[in-house]
Protein backbone atom coordinates (compact mmCIF):
# COMPACT_ATOMS: atom_id res chain seq x y z
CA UNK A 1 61.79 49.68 44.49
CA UNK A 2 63.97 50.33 47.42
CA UNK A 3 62.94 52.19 50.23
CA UNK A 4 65.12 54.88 52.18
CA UNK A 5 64.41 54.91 55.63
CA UNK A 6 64.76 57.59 58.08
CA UNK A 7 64.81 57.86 62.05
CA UNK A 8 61.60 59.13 63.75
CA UNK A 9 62.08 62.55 65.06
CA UNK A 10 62.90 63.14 69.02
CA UNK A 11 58.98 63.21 70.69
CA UNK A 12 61.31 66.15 72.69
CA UNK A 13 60.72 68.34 69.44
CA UNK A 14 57.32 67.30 68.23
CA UNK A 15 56.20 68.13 71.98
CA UNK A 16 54.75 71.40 70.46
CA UNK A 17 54.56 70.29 66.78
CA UNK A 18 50.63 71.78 65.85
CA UNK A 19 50.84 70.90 61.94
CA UNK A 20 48.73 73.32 59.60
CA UNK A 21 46.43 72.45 56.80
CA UNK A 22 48.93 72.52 53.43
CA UNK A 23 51.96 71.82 56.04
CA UNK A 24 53.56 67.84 54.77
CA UNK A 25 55.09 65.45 57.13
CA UNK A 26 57.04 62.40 56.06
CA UNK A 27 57.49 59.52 58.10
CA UNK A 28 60.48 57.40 58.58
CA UNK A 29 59.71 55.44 55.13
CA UNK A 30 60.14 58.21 53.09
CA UNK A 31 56.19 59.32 52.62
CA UNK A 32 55.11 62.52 52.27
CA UNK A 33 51.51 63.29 53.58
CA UNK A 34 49.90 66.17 52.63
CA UNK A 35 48.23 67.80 56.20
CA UNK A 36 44.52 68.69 55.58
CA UNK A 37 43.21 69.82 58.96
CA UNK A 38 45.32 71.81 61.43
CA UNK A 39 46.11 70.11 64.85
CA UNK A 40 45.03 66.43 65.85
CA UNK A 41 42.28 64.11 66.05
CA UNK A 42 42.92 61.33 68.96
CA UNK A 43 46.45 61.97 68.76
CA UNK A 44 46.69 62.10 64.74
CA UNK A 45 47.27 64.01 62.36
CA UNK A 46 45.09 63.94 59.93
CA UNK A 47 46.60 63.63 56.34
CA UNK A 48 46.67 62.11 52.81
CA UNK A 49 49.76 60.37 51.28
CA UNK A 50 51.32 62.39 47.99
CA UNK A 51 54.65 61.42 47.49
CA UNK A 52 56.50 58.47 47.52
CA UNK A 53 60.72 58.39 48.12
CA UNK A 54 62.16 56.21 45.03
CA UNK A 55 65.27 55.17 43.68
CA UNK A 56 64.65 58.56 40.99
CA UNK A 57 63.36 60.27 43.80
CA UNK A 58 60.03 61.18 44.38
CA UNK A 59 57.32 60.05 43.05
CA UNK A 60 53.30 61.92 43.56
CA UNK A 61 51.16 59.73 43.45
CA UNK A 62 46.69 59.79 43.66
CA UNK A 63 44.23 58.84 45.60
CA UNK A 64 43.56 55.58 44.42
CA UNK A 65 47.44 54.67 43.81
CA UNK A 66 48.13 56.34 47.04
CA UNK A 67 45.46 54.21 48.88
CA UNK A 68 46.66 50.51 47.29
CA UNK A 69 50.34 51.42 48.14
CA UNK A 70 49.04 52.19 51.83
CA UNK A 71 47.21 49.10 52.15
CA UNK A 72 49.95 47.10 50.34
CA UNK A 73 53.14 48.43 52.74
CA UNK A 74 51.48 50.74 55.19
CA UNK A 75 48.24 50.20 56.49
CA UNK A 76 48.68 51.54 59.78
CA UNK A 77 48.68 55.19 58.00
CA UNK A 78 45.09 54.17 56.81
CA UNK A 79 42.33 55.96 59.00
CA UNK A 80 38.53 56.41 59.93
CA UNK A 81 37.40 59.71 61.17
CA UNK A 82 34.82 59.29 63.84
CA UNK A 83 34.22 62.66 63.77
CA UNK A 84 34.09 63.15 60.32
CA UNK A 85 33.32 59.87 59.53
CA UNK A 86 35.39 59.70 56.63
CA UNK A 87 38.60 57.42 55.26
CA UNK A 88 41.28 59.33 55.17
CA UNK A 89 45.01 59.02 55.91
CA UNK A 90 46.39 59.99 59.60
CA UNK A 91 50.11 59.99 61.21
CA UNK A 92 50.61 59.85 64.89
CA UNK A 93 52.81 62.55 65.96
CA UNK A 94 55.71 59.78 66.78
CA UNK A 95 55.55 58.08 63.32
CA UNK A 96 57.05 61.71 62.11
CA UNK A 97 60.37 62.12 60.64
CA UNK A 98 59.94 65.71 59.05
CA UNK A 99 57.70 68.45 59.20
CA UNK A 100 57.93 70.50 56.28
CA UNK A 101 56.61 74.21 56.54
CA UNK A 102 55.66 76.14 54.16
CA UNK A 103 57.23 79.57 55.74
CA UNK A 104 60.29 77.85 55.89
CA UNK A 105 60.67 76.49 52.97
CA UNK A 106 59.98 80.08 50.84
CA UNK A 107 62.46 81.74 53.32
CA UNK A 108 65.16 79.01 52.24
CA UNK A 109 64.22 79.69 48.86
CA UNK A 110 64.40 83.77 48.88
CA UNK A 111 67.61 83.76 51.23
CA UNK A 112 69.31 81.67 48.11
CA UNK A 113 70.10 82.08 45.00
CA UNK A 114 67.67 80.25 42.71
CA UNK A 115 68.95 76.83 41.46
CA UNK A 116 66.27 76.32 38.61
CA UNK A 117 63.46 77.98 36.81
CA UNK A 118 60.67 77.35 39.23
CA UNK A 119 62.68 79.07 42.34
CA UNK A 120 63.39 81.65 40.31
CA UNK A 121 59.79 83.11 38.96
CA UNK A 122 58.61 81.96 42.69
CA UNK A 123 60.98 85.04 43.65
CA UNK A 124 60.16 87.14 40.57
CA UNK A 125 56.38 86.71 42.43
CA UNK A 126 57.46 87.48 46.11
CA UNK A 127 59.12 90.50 44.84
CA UNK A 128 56.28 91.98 43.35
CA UNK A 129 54.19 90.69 46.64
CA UNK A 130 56.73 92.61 49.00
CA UNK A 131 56.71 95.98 46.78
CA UNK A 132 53.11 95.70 47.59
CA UNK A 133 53.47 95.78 51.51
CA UNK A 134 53.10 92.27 52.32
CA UNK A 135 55.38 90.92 54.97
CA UNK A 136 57.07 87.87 53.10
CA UNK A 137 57.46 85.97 56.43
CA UNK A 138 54.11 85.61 56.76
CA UNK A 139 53.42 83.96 53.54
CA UNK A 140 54.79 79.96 52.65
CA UNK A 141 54.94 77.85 49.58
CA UNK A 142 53.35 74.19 49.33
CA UNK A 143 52.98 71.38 46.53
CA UNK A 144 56.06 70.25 44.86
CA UNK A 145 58.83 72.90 46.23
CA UNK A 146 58.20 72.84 49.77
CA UNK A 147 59.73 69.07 49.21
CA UNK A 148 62.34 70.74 46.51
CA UNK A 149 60.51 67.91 44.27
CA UNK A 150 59.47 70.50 41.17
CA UNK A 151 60.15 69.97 37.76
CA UNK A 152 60.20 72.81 35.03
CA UNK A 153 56.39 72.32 34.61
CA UNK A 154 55.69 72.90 38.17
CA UNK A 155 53.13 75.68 39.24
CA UNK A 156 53.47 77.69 42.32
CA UNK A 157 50.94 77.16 45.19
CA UNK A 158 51.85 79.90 47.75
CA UNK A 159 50.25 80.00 50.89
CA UNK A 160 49.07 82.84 53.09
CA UNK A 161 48.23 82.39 56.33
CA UNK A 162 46.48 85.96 57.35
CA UNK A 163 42.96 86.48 56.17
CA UNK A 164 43.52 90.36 55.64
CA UNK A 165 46.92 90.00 53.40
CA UNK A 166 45.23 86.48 51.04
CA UNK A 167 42.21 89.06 50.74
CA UNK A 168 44.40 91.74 49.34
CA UNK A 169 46.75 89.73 47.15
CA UNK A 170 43.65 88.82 45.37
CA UNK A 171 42.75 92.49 44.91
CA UNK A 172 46.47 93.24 43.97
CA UNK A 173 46.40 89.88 41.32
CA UNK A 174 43.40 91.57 39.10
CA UNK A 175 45.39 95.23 39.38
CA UNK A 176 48.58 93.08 38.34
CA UNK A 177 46.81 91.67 35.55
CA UNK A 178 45.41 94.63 34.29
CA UNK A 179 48.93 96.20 34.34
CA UNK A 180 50.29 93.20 32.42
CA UNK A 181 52.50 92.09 34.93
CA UNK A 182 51.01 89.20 35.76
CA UNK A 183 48.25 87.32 33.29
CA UNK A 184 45.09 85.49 32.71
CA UNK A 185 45.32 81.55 32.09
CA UNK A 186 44.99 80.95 28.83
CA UNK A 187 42.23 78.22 27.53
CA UNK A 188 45.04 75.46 27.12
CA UNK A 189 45.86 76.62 31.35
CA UNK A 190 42.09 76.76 31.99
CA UNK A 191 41.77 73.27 30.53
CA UNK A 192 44.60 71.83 32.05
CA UNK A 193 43.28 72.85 35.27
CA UNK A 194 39.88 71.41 34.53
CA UNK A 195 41.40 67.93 34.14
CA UNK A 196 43.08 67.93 36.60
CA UNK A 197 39.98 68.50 39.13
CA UNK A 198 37.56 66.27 37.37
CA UNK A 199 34.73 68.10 38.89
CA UNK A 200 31.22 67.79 38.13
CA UNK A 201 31.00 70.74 36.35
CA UNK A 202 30.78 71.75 32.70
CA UNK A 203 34.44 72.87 32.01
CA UNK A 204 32.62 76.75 30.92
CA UNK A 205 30.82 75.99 34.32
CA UNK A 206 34.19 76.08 36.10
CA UNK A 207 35.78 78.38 34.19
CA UNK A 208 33.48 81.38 34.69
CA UNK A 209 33.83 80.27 38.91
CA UNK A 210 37.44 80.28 38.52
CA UNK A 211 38.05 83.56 36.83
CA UNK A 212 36.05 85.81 39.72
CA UNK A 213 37.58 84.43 42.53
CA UNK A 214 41.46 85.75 41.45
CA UNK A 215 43.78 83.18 43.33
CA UNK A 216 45.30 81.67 40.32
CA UNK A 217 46.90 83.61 37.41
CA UNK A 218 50.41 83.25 35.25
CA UNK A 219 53.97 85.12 36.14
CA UNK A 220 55.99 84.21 33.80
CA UNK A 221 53.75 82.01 31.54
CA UNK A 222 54.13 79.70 35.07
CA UNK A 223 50.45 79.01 36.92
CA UNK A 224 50.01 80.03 40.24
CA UNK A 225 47.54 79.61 43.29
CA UNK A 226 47.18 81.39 46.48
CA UNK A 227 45.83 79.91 49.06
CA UNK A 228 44.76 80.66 52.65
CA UNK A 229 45.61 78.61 56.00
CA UNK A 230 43.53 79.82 59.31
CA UNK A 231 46.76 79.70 62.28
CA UNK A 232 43.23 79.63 64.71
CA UNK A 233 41.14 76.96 63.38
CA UNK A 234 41.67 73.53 65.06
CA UNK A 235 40.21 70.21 64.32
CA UNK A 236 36.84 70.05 65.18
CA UNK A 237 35.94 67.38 68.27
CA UNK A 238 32.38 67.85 66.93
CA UNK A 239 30.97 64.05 65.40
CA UNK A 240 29.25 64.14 62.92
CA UNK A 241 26.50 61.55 61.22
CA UNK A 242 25.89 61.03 57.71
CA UNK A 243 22.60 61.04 56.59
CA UNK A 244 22.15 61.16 52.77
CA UNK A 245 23.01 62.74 49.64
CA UNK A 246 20.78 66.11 49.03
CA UNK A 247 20.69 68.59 46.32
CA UNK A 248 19.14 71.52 46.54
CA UNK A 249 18.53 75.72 45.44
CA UNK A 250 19.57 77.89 48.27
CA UNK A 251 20.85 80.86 49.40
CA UNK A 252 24.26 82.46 50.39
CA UNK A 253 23.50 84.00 53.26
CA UNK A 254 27.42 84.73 55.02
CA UNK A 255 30.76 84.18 52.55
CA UNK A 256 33.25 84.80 55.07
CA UNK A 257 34.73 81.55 55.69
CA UNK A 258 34.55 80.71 51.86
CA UNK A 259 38.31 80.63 51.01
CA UNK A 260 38.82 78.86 54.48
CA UNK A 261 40.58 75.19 54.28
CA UNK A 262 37.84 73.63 54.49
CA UNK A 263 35.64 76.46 52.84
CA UNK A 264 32.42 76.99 55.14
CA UNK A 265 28.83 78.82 53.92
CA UNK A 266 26.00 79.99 55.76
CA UNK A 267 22.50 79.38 54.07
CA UNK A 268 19.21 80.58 53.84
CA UNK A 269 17.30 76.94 54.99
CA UNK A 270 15.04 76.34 57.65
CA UNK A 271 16.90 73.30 58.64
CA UNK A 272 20.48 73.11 57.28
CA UNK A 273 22.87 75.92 58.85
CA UNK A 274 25.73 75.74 56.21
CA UNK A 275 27.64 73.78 53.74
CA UNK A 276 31.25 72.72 54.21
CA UNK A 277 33.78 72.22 51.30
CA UNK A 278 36.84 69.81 51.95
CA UNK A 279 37.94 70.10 48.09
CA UNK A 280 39.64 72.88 46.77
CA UNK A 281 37.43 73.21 43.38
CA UNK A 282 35.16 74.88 45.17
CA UNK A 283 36.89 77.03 47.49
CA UNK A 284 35.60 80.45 47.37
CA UNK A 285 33.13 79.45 45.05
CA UNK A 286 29.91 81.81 45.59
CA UNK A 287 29.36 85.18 47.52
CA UNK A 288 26.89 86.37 50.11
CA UNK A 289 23.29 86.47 48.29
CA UNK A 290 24.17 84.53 45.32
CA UNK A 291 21.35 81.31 44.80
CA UNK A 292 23.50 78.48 44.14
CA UNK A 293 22.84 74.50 43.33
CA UNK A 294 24.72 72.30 46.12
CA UNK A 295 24.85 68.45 45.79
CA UNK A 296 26.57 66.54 48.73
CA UNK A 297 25.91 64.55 51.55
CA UNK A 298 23.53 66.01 54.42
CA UNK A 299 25.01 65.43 58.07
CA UNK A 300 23.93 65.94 61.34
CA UNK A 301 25.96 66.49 64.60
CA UNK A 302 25.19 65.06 68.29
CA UNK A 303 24.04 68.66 68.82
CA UNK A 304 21.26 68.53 66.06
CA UNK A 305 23.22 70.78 63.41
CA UNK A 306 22.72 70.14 59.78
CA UNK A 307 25.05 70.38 57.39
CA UNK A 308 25.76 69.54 53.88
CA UNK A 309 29.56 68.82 52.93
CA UNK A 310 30.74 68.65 49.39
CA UNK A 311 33.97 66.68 49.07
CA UNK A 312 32.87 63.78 51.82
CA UNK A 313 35.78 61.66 49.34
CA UNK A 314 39.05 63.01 47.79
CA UNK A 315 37.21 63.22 44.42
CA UNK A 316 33.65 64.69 45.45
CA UNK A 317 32.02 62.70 42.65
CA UNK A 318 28.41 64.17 42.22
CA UNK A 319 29.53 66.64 44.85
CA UNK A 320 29.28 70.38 43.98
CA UNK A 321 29.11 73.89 44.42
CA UNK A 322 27.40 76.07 41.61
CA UNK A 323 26.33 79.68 41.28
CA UNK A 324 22.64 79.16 39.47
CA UNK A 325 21.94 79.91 35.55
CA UNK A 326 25.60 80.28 35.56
C-alpha cells in the first residue's frame, strides 16, 4: 500500500477551526478521523480513525483494525483522555489537512446535479425536508458522502444541528411514513442494523427501542439516520475517575439531553445524578419516567458527581441502556 500525502493546513486558517461531533478531519497521510466531541481537549481534537486513503481509494476500517494500523504507522494519533479517562484517538489542530463539514458537504451536493444513486435520493430526502419548513442550511450530511466515499449500498446519515428542527423531523418521519412516502425498515434492514451494532441486547430488544425513537427510516428502499449535533456543547474540562462496573433498576427522571452526542439522563438515585451514553445504540433510548436496566461503569468527578457511562469503549461490551420488561 502506498500512501498519498498531503500538506498540513496553514495554522492561519485553523486559528478558529472549533470541529463538531460527526465533523471528519484528515491529516496529511490521508486518514480520516471521525470527530466525537466538539472543541479540544489540551489542544486535541478528540477523534477516532475511519478511513484509510489507498491505492482503490478509501478504505473504512474498525476499531480494532483502526487501532493496529495506528499503532503500526501512526501512534502519535493514539490518545488517553485524562478527563475521560479513556483510549481514544486525538489530532492536534496542526496535524490537520482537511476539515470536512457536514453543512458543506450537503450544500455541494444539492447545488449539483447528482452524480450517482446515493446523491440523488439524499436530495429526493432534502426536498421533502425543505417542503416541510426546514432551512436546508442548517442541516449536514456525515458517514461515507461527506468524504464522497459512498457506494450504491450506502445509507444516509444526515445531521441536524438545532434541537427544535431534529425534534420535528422526527415528528414529520412517522407522518411521512404513514403517508407512504417514506417507510419502515424492513426485518432484513432491522437485522442488518442489529449486526452492525453488536449490542448487548436481544435483537427484538433493540428493535422495539429503535422503532419509537423515529430517526431512521427508508426513502427510496435506501436507510437513513438523523442525527443531532449541539453547536453549544464543548468538551468537558471536568476529570473524571472510574470506579466500577454497576447495573442497576432506575428511574428516568429528565430526557432532554437524550438524543445529545453523547446522550445524557437524569435519574431517580440517591447517589448517581445521571448516565452518559458515548455510543449511538442507545441514543435516545428511554423517556422521562420510564424504569430502565443500565449496565456501565460508575464514575466519579473531582467535584463528587456520580455518574454511570455506557459506551466507556467503542464497543460498550456489557454496556447498556434498556427500557424494563421490554
Amino acid at each position: 500500500m502506498v500512501e498519498t500525502v498531503l500538506k498540513a493546513a496553514d495554522p492561519a486558517e485553523l486559528s478558529n477551526v472549533q470541529p463538531l461531533a460527526k465533523d471528519f478531519i484528515e491529516t496529511p497521510e490521508r486518514l480520516v478521523f471521525a470527530v466525537v466531541e466538539n472543541g479540544q481537549e489540551q489542544g486535541k481534537v478528540l477523534c477516532f480513525l475511519r478511513y484509510i486513503f489507498q491505492n482503490t481509494g478509501w478504505k473504512k476500517v474498525n476499531t480494532d483494525q483502526s487501532n493496529q494500523y495506528l499503532t503500526d504507522n501512526h501512534p502519535h494519533y493514539l490518545y488517553f483522555s485524562p478527563n475521560k479517562q479513556a483510549h481514544c484517538h486525538a489530532v492536534e489542530l496542526g496535524q490537520i489537512a482537511k476539515h470536512h463539514q457536514p453543512k458543506v458537504q450537503l450544500k455541494k451536493i444539492l447545488d449539483s446535479d447528482a452524480t450517482d444513486e446515493v446523491e440523488k435520493d439524499l436530495q429526493l430526502l432534502c426536498q421533502g425536508f425543505a417542503k416541510q419548513g426546514f432551512d436546508l442550511d442548517e442541516i449536514g450530511v456525515t458517514g461515507s458522502i461527506l468524504i464522497s466515499a459512498q457506494n450504491n449500498q450506502s445509507d444516509i446519515d444526515l445531521v441536524f444541528y438545532s434541537r427544535i428542527s431534529f425534534n420535528k423531523a422526527r415528528e414529520v418521519i412517522k407522518r411521512l411514513i404513514k403517508e407512504g412516502i417514506c417507510s419502515e425498515l424492513s426485518n432484513s434492514d432491522w437485522l442488518d442494523s442489529y449486526d452492525r451494532r453488536s449490542c448487548d441486547l436481544t435483537f427484538d430488544e433493540y428493535v422495539w427501542h429503535e422503532k419509537r425513537k423515529f430517526n431512521k427510516a427508508l426513502i427510496n428502499h435506501r436507510k437513513f439516520d438523523l442525527s443531532f449535533v449541539s453547536q453549544d456543547k464543548q468538551c468537558s474540562s471536568v476529570s473524571y475517575k472510574k470506579l466500577h462496573f454497576v447495573k442497576l433498576q432506575v428511574e428516568v427522571s429528565e430526557d432532554f439531553l437524550g438524543f445529545d452526542y453523547p446522550a445524557e439522563f437524569a435519574i431517580n438515585h440517591a447517589e448517581i445524578q445521571s448516565i452518559v451514553c458515548y455510543t449511538a445504540t442507545y441514543t435516545g433510548q428511554a423517556f422521562k419516567g420510564e424504569q430502565i436496566e443500565v449496565a456501565g461503569q460508575l464514575e466519579v468527578s473531582s467535584e463528587g458527581i456520580q455518574r454511570i457511562v455506557v459506551g466507556s469503549s467503542r464497543e460498550a461490551t456489557g454496556e447498556y441502556i434498556k427500557v424494563s420488561n421490554v
